[in-house]
PDB file of N, CA and C in Angstrom:
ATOM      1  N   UNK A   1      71.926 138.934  45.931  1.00  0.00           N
ATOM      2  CA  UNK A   1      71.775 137.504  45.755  1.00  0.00           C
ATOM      3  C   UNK A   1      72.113 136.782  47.056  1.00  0.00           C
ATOM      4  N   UNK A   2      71.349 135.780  47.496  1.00  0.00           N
ATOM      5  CA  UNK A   2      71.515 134.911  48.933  1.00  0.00           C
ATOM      6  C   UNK A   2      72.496 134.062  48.561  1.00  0.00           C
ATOM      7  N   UNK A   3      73.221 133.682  49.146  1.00  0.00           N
ATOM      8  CA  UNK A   3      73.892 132.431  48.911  1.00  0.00           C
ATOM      9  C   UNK A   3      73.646 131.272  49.601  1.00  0.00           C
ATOM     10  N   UNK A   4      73.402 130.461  49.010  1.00  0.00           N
ATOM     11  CA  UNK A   4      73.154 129.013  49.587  1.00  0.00           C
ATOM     12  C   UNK A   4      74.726 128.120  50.054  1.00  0.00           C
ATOM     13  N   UNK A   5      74.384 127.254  51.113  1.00  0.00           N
ATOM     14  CA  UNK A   5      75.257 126.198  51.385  1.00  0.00           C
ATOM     15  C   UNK A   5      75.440 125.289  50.524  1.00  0.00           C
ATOM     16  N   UNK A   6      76.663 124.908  50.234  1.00  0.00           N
ATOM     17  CA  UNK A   6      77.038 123.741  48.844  1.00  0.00           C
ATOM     18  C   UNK A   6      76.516 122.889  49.914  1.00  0.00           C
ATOM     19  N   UNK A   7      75.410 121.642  48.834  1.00  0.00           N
ATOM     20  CA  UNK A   7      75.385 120.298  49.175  1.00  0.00           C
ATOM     21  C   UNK A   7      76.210 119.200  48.980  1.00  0.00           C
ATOM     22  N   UNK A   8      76.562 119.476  48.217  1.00  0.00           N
ATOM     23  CA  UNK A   8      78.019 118.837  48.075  1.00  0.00           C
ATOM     24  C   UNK A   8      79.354 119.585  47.972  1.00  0.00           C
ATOM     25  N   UNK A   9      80.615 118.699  47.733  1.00  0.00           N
ATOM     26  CA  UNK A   9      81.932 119.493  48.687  1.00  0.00           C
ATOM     27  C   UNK A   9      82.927 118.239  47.389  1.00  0.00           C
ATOM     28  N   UNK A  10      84.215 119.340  47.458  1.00  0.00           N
ATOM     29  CA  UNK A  10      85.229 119.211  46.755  1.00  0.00           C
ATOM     30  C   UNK A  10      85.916 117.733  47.332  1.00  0.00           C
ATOM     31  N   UNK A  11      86.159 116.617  46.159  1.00  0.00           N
ATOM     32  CA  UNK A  11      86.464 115.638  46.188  1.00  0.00           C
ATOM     33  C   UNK A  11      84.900 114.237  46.233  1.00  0.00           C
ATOM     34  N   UNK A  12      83.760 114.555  46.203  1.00  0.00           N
ATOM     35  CA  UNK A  12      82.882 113.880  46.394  1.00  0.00           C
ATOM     36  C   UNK A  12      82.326 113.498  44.352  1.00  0.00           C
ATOM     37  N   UNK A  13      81.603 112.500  44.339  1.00  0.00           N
ATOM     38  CA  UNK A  13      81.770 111.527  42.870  1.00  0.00           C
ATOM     39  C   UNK A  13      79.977 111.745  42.727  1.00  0.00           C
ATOM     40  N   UNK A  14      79.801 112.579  41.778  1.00  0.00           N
ATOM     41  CA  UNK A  14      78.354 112.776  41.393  1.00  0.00           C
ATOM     42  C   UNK A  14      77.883 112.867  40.083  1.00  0.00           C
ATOM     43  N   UNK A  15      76.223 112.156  39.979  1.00  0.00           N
ATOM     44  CA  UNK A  15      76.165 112.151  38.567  1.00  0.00           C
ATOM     45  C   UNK A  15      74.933 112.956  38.286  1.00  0.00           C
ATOM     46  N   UNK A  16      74.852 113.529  36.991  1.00  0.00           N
ATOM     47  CA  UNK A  16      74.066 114.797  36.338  1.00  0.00           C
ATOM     48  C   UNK A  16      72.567 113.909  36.916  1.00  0.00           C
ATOM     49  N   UNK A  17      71.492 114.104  37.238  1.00  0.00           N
ATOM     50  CA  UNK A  17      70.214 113.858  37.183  1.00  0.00           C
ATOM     51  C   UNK A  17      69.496 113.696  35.649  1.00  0.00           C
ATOM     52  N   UNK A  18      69.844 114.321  34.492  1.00  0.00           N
ATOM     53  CA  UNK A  18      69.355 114.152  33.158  1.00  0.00           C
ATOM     54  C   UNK A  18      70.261 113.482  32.557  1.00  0.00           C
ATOM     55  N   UNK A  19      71.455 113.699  32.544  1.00  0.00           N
ATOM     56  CA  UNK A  19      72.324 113.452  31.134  1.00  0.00           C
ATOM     57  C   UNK A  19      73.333 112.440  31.881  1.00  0.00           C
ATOM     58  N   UNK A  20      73.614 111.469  30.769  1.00  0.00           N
ATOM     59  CA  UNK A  20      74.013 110.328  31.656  1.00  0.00           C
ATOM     60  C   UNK A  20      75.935 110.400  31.888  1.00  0.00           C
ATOM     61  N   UNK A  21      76.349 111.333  32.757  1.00  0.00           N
ATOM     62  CA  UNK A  21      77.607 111.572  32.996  1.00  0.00           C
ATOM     63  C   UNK A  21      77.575 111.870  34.441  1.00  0.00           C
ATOM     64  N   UNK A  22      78.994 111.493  35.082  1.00  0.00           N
ATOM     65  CA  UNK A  22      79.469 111.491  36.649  1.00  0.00           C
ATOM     66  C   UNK A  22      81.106 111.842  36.557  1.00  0.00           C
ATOM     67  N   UNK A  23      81.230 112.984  37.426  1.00  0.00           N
ATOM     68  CA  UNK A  23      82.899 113.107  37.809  1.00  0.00           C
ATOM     69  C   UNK A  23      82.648 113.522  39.425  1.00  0.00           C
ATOM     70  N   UNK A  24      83.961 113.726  39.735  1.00  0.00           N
ATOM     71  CA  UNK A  24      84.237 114.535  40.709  1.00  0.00           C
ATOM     72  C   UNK A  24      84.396 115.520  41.056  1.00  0.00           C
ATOM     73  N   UNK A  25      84.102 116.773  41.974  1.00  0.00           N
ATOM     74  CA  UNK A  25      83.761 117.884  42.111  1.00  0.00           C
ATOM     75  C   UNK A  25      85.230 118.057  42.452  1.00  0.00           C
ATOM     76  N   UNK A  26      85.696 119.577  41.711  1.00  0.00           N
ATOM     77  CA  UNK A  26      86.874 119.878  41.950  1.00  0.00           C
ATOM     78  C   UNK A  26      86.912 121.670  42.618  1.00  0.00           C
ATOM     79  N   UNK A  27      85.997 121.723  42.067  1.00  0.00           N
ATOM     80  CA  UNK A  27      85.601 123.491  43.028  1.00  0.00           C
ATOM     81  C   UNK A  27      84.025 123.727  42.578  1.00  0.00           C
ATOM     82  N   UNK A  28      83.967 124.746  43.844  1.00  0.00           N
ATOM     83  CA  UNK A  28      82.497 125.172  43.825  1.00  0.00           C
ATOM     84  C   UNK A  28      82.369 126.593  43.630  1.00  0.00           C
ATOM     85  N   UNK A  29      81.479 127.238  43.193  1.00  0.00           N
ATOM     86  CA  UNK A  29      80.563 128.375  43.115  1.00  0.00           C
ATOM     87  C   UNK A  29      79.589 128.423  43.731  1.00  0.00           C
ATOM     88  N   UNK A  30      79.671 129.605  44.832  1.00  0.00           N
ATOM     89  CA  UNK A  30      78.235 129.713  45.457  1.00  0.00           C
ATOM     90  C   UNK A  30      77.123 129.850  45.167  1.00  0.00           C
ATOM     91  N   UNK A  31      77.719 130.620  43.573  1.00  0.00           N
ATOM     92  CA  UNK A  31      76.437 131.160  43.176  1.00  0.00           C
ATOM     93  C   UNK A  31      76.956 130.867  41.277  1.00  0.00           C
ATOM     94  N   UNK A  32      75.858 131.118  40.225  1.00  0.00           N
ATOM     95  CA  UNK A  32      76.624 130.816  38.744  1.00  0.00           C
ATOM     96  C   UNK A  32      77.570 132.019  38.438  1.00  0.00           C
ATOM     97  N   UNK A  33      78.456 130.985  38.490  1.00  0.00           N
ATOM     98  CA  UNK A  33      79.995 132.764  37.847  1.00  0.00           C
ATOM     99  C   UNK A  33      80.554 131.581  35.873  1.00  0.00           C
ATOM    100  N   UNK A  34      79.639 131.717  35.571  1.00  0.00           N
ATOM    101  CA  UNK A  34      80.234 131.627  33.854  1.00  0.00           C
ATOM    102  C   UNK A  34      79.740 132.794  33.499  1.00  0.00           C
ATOM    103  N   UNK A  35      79.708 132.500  31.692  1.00  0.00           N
ATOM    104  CA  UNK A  35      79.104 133.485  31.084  1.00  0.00           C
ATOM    105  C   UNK A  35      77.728 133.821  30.786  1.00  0.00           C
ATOM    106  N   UNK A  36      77.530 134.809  30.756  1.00  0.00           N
ATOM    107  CA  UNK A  36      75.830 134.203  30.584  1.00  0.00           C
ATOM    108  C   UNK A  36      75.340 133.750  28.684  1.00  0.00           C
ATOM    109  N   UNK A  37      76.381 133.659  27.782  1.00  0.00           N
ATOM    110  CA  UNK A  37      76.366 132.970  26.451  1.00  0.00           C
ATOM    111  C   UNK A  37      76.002 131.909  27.139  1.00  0.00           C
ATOM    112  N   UNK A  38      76.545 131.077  28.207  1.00  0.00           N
ATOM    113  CA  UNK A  38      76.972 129.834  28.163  1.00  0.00           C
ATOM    114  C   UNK A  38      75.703 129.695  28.880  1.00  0.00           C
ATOM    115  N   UNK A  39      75.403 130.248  29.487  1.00  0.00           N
ATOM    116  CA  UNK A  39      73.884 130.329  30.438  1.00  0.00           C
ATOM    117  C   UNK A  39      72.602 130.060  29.305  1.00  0.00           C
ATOM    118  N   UNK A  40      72.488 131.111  28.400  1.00  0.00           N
ATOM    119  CA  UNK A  40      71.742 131.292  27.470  1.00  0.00           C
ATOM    120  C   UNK A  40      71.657 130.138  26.610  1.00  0.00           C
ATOM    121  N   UNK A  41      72.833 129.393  26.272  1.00  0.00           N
ATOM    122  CA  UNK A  41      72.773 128.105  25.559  1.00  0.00           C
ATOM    123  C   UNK A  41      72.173 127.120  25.911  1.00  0.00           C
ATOM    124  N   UNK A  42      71.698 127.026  27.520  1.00  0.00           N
ATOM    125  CA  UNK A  42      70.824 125.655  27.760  1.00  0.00           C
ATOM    126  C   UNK A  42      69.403 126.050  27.512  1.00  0.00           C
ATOM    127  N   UNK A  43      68.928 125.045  27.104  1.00  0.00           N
ATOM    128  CA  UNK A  43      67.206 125.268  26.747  1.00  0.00           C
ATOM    129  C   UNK A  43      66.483 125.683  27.688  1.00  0.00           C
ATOM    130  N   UNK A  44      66.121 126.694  27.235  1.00  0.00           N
ATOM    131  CA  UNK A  44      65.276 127.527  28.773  1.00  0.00           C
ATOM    132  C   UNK A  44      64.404 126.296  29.583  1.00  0.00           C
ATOM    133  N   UNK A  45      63.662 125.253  29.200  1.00  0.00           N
ATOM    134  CA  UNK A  45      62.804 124.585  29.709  1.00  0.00           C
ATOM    135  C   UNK A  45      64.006 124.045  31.168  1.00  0.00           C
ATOM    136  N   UNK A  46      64.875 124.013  30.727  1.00  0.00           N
ATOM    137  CA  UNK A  46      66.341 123.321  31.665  1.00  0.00           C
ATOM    138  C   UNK A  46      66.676 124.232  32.128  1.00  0.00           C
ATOM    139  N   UNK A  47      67.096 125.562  31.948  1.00  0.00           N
ATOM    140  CA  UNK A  47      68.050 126.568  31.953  1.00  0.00           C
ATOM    141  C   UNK A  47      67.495 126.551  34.142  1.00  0.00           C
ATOM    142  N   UNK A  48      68.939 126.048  34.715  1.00  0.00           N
ATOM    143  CA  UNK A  48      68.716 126.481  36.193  1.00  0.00           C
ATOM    144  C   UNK A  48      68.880 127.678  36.751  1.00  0.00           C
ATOM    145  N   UNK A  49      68.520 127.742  37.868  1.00  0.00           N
ATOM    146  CA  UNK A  49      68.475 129.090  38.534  1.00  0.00           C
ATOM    147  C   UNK A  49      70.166 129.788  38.948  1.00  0.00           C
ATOM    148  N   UNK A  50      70.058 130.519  38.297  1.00  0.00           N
ATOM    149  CA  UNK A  50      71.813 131.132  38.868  1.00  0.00           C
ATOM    150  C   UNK A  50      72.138 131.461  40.728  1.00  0.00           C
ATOM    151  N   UNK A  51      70.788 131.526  41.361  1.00  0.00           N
ATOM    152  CA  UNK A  51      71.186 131.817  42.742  1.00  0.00           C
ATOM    153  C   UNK A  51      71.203 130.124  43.275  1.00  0.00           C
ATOM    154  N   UNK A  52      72.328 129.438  43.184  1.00  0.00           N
ATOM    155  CA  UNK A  52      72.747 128.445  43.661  1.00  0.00           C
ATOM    156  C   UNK A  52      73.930 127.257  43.560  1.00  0.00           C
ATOM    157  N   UNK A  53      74.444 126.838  44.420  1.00  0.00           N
ATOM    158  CA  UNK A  53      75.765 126.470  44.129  1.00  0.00           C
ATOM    159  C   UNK A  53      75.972 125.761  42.649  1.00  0.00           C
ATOM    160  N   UNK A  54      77.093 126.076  42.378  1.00  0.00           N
ATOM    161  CA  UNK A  54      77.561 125.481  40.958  1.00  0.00           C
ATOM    162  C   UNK A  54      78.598 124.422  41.031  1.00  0.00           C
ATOM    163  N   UNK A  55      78.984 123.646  40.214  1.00  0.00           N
ATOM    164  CA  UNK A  55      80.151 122.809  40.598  1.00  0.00           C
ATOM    165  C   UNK A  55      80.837 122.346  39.374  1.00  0.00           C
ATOM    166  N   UNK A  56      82.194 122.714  39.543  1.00  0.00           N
ATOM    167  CA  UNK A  56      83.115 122.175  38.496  1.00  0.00           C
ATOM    168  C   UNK A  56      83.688 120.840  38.196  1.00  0.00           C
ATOM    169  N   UNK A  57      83.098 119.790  37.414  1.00  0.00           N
ATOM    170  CA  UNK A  57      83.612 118.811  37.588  1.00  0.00           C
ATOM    171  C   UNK A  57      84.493 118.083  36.732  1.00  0.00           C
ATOM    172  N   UNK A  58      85.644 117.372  37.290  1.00  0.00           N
ATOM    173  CA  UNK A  58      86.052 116.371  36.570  1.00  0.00           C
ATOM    174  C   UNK A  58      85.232 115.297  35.872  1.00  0.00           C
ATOM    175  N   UNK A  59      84.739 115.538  35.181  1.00  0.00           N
ATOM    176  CA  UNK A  59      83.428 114.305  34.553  1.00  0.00           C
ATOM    177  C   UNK A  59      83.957 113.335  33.193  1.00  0.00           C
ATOM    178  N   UNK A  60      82.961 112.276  32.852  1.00  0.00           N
ATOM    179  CA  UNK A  60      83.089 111.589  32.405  1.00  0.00           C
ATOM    180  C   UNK A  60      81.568 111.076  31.661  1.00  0.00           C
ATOM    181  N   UNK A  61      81.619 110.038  30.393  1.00  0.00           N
ATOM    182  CA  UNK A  61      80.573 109.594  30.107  1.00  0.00           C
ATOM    183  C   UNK A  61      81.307 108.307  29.309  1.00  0.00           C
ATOM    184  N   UNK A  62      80.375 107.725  28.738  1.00  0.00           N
ATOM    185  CA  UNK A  62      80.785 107.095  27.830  1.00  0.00           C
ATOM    186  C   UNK A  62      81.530 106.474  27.022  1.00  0.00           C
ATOM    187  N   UNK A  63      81.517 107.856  26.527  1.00  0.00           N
ATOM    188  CA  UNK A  63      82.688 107.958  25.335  1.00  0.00           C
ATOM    189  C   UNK A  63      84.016 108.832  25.511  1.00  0.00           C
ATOM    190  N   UNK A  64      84.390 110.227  26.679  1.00  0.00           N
ATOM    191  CA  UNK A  64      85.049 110.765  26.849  1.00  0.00           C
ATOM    192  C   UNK A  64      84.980 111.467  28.289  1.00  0.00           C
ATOM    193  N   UNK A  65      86.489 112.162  28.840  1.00  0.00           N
ATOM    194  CA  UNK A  65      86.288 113.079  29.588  1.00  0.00           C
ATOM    195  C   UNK A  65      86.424 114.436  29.585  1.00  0.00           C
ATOM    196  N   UNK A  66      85.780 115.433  30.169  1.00  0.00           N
ATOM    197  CA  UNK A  66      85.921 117.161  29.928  1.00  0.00           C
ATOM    198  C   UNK A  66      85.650 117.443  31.459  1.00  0.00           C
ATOM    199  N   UNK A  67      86.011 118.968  31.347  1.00  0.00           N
ATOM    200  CA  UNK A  67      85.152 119.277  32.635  1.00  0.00           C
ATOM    201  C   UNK A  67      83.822 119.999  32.123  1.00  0.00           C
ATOM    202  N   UNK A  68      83.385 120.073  33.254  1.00  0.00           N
ATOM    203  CA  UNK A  68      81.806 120.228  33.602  1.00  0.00           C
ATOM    204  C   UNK A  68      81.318 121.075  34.616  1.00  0.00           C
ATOM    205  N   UNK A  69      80.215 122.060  33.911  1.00  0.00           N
ATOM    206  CA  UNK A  69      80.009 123.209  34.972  1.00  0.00           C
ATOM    207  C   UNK A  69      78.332 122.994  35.273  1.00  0.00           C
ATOM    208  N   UNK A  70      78.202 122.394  36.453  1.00  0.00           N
ATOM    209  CA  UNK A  70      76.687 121.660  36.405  1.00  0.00           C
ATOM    210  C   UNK A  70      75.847 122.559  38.042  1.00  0.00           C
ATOM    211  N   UNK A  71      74.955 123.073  37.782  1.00  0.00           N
ATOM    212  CA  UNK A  71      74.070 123.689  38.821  1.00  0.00           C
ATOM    213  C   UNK A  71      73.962 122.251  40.263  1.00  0.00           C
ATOM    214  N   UNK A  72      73.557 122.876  41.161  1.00  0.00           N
ATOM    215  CA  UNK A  72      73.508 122.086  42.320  1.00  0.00           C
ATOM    216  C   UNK A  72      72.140 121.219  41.978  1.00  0.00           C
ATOM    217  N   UNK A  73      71.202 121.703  41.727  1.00  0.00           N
ATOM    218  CA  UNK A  73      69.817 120.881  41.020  1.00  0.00           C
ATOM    219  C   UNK A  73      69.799 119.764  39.889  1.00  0.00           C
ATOM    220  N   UNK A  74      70.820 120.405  39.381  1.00  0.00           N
ATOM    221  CA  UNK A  74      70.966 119.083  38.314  1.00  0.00           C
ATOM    222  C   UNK A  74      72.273 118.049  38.906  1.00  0.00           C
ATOM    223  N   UNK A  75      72.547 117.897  40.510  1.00  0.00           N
ATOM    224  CA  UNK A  75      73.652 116.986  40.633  1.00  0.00           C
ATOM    225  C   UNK A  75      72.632 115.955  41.943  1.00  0.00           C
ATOM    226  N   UNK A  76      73.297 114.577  41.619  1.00  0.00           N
ATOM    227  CA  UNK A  76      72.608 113.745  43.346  1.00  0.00           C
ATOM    228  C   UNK A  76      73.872 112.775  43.196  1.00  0.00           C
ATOM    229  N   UNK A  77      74.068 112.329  44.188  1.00  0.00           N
ATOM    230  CA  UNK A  77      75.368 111.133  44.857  1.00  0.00           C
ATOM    231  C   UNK A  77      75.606 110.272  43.977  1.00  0.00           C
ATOM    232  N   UNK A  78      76.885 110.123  43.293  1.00  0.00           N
ATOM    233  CA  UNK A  78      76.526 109.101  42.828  1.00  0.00           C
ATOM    234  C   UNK A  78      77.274 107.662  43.698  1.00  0.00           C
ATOM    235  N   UNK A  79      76.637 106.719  43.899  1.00  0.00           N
ATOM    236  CA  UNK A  79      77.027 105.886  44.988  1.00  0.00           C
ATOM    237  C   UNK A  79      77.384 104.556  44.395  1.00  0.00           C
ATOM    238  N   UNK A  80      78.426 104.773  43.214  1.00  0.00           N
ATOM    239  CA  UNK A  80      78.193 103.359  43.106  1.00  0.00           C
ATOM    240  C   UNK A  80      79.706 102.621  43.310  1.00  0.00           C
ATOM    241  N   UNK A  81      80.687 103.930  43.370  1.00  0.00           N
ATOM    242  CA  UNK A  81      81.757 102.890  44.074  1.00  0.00           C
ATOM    243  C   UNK A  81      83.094 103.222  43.213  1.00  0.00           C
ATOM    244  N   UNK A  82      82.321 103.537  41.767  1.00  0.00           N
ATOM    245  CA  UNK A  82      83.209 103.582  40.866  1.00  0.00           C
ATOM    246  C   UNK A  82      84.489 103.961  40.810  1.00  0.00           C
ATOM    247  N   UNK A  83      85.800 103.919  40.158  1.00  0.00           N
ATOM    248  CA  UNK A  83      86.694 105.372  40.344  1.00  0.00           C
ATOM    249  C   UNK A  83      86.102 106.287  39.236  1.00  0.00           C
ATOM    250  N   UNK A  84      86.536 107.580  39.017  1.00  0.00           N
ATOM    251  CA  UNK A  84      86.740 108.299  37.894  1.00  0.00           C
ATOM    252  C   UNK A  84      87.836 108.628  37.380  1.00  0.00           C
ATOM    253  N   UNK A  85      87.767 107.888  35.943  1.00  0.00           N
ATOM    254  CA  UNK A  85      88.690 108.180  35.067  1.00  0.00           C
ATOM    255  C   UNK A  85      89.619 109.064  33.960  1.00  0.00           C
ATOM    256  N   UNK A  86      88.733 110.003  34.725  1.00  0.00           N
ATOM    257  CA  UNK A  86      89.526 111.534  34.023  1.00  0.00           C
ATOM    258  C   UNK A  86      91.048 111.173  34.313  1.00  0.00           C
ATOM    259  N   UNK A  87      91.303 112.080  33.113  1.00  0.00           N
ATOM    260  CA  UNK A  87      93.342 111.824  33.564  1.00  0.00           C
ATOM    261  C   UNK A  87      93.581 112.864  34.712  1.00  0.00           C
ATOM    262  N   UNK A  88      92.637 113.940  34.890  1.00  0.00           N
ATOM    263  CA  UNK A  88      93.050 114.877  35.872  1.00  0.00           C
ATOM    264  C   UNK A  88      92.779 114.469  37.491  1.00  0.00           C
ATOM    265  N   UNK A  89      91.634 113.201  37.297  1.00  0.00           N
ATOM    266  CA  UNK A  89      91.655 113.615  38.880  1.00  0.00           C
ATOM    267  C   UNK A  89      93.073 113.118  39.655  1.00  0.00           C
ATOM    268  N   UNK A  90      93.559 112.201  38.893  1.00  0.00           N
ATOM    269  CA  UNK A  90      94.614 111.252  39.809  1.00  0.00           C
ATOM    270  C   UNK A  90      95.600 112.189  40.226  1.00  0.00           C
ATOM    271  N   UNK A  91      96.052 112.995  38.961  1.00  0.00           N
ATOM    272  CA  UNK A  91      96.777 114.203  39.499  1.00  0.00           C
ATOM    273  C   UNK A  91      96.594 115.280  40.625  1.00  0.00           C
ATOM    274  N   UNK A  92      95.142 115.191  40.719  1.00  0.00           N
ATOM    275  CA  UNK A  92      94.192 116.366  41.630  1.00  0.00           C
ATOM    276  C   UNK A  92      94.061 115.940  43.241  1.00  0.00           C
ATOM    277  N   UNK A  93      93.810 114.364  42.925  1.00  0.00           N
ATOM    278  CA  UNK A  93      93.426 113.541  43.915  1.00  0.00           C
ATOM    279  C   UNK A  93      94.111 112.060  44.455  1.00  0.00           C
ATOM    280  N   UNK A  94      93.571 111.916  45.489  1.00  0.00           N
ATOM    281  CA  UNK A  94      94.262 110.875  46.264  1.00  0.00           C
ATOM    282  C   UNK A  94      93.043 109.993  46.532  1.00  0.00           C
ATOM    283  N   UNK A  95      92.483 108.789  45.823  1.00  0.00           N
ATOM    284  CA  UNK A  95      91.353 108.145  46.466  1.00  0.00           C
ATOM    285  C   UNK A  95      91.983 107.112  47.254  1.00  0.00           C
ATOM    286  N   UNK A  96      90.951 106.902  48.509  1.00  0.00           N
ATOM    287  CA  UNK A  96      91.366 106.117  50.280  1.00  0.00           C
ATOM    288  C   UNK A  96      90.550 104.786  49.974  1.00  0.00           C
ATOM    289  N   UNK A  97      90.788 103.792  50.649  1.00  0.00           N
ATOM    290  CA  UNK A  97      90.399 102.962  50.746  1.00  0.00           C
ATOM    291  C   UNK A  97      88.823 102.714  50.705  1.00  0.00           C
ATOM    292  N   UNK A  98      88.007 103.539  50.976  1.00  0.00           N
ATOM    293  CA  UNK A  98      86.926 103.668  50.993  1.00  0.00           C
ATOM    294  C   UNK A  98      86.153 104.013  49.320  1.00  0.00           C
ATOM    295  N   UNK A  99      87.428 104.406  48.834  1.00  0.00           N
ATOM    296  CA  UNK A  99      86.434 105.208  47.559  1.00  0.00           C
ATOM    297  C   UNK A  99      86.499 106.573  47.526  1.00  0.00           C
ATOM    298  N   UNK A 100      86.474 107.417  48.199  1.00  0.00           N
ATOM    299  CA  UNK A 100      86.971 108.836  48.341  1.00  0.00           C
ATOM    300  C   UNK A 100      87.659 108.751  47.927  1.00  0.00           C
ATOM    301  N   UNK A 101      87.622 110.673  47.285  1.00  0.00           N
ATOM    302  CA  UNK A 101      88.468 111.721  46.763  1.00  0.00           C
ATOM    303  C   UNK A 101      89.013 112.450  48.176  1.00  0.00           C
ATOM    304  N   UNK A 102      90.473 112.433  48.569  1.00  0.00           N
ATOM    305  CA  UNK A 102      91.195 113.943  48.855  1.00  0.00           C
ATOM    306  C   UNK A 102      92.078 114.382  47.984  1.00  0.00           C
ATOM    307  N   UNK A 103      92.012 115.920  47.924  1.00  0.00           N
ATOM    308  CA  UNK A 103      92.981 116.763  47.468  1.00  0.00           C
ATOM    309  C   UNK A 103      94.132 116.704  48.013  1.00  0.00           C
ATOM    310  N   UNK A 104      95.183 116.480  46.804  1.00  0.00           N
ATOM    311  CA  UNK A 104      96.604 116.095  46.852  1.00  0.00           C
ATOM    312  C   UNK A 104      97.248 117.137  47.882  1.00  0.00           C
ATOM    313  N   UNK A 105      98.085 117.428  48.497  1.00  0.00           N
ATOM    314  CA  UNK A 105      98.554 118.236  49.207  1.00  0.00           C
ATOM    315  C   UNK A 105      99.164 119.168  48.076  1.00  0.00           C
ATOM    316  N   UNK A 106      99.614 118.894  47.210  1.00  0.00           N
ATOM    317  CA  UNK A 106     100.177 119.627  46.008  1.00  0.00           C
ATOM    318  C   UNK A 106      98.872 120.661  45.275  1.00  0.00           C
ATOM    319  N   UNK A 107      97.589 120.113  45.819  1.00  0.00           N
ATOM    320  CA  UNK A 107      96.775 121.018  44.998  1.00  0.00           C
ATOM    321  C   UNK A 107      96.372 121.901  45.906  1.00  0.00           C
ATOM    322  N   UNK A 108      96.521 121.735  46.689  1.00  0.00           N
ATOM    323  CA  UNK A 108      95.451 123.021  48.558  1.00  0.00           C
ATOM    324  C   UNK A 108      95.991 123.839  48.325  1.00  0.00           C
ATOM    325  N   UNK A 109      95.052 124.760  48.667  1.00  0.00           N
ATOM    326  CA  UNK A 109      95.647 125.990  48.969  1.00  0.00           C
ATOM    327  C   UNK A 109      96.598 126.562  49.599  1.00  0.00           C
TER     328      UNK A 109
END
């Protein structure tokens, strides 16, 4: 399997392209590392390609927050300024004056 370059990067605020939810990326996969149940559960017409970055997110919608394991194809910028209101990122993260996410010094490696 090739591995591709993440287009996006840990601490950046993105929303699904179909389904109307946005968090923050908290780690990446180069490539899909779930299960493949969990693979098998999206509707094949959707079902993305496993050779490409994956991303774990702190997300949000609506009505609630979870995390979220979303292919690089189904993610684009989301630019609108917002914060995200997961209870985890604040713990995770430090947002700057700008709107950015950094990782807390408590969370690095």
């Amino acid at each position: 399997m090739k591995h591709h370059i993440a287009k996006f990067s840990i601490g950046q605020v993105v929303k699904h392209r179909i389904y109307p939810f946005r968090g923050v990326i908290f780690d990446v996969d180069p490539t899909f590392n779930n299960t493949e149940e969990w693979w098998q559960a999206i509707p094949e017409d959707r079902r993305p390609s496993k050779d490409q970055p994956f991303y774990h997110l702190y997300a949000e919608n609506a009505d609630s927050e979870y995390v979220a394991y979303v292919s690089e194809q189904n993610l684009v910028l989301d630019t609108s300024g917002d914060p995200v209101r997961h209870p985890q990122v604040d713990a995770t993260f430090e947002r700057d004056n700008t709107g950015l996410y950094h990782m807390r010094r408590s969370h690095r490696n």
